[in-house]
C-alpha atoms as a PDB file:
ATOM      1  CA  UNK A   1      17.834  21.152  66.885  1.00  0.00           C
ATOM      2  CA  UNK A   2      19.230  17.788  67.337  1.00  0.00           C
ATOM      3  CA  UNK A   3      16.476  16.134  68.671  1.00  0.00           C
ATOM      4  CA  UNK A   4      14.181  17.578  65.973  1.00  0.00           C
ATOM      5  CA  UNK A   5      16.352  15.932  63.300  1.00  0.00           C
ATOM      6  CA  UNK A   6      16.925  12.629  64.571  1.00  0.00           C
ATOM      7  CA  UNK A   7      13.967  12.649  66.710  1.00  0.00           C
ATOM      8  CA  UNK A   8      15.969  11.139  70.128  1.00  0.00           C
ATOM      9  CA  UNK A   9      17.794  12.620  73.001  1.00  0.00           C
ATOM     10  CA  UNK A  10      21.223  13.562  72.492  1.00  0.00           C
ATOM     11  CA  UNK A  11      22.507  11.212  74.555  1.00  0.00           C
ATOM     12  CA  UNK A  12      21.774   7.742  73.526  1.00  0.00           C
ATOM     13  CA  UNK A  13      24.398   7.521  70.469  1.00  0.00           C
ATOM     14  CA  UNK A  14      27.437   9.767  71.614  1.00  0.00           C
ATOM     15  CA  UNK A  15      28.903   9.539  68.618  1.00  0.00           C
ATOM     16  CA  UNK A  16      26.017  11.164  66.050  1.00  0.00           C
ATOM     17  CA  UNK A  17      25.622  13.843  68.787  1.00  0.00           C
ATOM     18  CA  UNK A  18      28.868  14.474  69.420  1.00  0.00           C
ATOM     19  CA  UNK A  19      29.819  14.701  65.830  1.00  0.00           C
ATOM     20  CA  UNK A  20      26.384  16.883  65.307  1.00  0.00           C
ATOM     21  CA  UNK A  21      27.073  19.290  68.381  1.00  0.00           C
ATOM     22  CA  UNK A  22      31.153  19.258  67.977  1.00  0.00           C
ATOM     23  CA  UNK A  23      30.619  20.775  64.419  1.00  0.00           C
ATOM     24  CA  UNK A  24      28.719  23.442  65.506  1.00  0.00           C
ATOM     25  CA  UNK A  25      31.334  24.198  68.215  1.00  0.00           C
ATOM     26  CA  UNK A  26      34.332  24.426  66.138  1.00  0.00           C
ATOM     27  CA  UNK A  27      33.153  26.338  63.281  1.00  0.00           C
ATOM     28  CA  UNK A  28      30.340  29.082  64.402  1.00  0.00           C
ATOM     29  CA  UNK A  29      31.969  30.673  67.200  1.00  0.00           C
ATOM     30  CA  UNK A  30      35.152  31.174  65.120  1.00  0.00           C
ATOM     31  CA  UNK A  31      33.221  32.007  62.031  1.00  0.00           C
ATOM     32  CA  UNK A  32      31.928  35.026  63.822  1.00  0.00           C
ATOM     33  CA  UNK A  33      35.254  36.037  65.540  1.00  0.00           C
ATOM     34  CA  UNK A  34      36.581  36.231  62.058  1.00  0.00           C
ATOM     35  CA  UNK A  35      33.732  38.225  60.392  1.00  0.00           C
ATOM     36  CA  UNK A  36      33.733  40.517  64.134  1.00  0.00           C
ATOM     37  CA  UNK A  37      37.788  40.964  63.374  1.00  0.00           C
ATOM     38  CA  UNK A  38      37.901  41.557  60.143  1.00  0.00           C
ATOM     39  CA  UNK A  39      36.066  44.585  60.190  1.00  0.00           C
ATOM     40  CA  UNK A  40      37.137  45.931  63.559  1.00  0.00           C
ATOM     41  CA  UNK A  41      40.650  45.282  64.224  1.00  0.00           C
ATOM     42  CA  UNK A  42      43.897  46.958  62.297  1.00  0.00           C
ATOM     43  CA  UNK A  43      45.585  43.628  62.706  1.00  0.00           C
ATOM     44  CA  UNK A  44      42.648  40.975  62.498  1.00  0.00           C
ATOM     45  CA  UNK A  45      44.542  37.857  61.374  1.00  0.00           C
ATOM     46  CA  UNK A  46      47.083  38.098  64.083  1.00  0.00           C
ATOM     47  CA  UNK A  47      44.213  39.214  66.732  1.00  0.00           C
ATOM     48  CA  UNK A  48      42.087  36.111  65.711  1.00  0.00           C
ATOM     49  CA  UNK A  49      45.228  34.010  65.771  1.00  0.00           C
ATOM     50  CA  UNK A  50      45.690  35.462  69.211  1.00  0.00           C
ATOM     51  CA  UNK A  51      42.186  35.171  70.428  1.00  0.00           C
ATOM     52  CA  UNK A  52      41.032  32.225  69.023  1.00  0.00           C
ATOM     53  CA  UNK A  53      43.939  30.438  70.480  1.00  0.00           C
ATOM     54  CA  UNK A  54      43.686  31.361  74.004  1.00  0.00           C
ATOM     55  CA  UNK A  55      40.029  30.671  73.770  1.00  0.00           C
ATOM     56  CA  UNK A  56      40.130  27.072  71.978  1.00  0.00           C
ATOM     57  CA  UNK A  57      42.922  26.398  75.089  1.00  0.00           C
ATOM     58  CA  UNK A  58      41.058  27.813  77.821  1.00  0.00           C
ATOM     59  CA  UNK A  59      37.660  25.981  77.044  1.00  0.00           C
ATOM     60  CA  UNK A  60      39.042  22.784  76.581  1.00  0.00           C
ATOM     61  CA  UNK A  61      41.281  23.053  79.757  1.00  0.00           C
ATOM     62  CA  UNK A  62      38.635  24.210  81.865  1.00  0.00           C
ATOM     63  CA  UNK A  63      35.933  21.610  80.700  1.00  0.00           C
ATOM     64  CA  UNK A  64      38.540  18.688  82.006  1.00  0.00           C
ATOM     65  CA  UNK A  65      39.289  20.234  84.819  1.00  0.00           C
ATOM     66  CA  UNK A  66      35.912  20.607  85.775  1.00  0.00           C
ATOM     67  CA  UNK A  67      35.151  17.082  84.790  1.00  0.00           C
ATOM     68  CA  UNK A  68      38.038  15.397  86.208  1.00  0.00           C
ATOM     69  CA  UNK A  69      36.811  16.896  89.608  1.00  0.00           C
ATOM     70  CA  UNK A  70      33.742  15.771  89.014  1.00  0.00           C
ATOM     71  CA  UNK A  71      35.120  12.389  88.166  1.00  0.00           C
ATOM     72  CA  UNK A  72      37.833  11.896  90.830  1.00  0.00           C
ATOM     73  CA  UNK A  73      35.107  12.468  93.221  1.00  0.00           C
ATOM     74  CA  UNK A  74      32.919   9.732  92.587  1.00  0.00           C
ATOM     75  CA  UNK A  75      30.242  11.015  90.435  1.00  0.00           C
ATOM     76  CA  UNK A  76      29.638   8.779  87.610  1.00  0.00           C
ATOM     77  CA  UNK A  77      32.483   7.641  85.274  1.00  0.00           C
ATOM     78  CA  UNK A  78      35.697   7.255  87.326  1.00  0.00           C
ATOM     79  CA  UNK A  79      37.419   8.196  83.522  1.00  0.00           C
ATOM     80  CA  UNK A  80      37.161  12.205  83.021  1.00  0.00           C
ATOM     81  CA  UNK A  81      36.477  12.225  79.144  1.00  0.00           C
ATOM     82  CA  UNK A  82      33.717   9.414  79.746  1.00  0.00           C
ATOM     83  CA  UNK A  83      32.393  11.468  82.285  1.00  0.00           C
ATOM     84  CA  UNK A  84      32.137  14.338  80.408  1.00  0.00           C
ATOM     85  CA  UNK A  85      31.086  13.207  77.413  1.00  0.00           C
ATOM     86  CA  UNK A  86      28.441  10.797  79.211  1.00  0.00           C
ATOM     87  CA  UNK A  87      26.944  13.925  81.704  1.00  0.00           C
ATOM     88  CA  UNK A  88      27.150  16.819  79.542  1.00  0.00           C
ATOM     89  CA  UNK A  89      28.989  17.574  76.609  1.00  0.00           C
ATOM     90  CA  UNK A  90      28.992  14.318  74.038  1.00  0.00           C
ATOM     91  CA  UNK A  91      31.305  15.920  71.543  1.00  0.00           C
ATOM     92  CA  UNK A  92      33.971  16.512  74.187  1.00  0.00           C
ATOM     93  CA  UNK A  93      36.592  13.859  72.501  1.00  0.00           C
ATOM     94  CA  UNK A  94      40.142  13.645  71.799  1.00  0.00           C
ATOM     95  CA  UNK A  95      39.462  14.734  67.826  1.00  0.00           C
ATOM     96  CA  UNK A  96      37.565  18.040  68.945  1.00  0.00           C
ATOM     97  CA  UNK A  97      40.000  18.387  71.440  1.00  0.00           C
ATOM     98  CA  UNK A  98      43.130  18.878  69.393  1.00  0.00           C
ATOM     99  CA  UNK A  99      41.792  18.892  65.414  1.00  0.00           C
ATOM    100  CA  UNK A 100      39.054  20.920  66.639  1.00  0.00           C
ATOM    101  CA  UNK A 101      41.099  23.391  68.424  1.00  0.00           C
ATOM    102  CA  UNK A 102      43.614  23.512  65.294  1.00  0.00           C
ATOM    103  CA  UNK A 103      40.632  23.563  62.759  1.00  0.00           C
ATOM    104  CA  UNK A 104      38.706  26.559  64.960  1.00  0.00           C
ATOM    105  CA  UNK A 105      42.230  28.539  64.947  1.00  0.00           C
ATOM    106  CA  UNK A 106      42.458  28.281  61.456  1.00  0.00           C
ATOM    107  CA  UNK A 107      39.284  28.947  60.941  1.00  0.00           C
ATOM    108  CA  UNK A 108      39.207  32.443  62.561  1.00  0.00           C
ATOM    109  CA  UNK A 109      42.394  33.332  60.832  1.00  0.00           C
ATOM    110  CA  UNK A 110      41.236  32.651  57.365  1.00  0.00           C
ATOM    111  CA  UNK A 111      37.880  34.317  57.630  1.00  0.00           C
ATOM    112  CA  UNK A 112      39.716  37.339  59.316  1.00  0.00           C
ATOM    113  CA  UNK A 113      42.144  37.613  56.465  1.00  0.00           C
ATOM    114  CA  UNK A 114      39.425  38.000  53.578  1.00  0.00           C
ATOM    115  CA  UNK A 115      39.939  41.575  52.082  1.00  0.00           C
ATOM    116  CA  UNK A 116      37.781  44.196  52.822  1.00  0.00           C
ATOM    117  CA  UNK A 117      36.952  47.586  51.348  1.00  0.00           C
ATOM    118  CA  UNK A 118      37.418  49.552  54.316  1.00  0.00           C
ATOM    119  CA  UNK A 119      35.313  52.740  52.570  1.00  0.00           C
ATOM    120  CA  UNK A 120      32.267  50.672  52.355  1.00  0.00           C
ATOM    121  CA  UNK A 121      32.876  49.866  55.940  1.00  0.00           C
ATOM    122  CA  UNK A 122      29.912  51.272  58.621  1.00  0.00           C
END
């Protein structure tokens, strides 16, 4: 979708694709957690808290972990957040890292929270 808007690869400006790719990334997954929770779970604001927590953690853990291996080993950018962001995943930056995490939490929990009329529920 990226390169059909802008017409050029995603990564020759890191910035416009990380900022196009990293919105995506905070907002849909967490969008549907919340909409999945709040007509599913008994207790969905404190299950999306839950969830969405461990989940914002673990992927953001795991994708430095992976590409400060990658890094420490001599593949490309000795720096692990240039590396990643250069090799695979351009909106991998300090502001999706930690306002992106905070915002996706959030997120989750306020979509999970909207009222529902459980009668009309399927």
């Amino acid at each position: 979708m990226y390169h059909v808007m802008f017409q050029t690869p995603f990564d020759h400006n890191w910035d416009q694709s990380g900022m196009f790719i990293g919105i995506w990334m905070v907002t849909i997954p967490y969008l549907i957690l919340g909409f999945i929770l709040r007509y599913f779970s008994e207790r969905p604001v404190m299950e999306a808290f839950q969830i969405s927590l461990l989940t914002v953690v673990c992927e953001r853990v795991s994708i430095y972990v992976i590409g400060y291996a990658y890094a420490s080993h001599g593949y490309g950018n000795p720096d692990p957040l240039q590396f990643i962001r250069g090799e695979a995943a351009p909106y991998y930056t300090p502001a999706y890292i930690f306002a992106g995490g905070i915002i996706s939490v959030l997120l989750a929990m306020v979509v999970a929270r909207i009222r529902v009329n459980r009668a009309n529920r399927v």
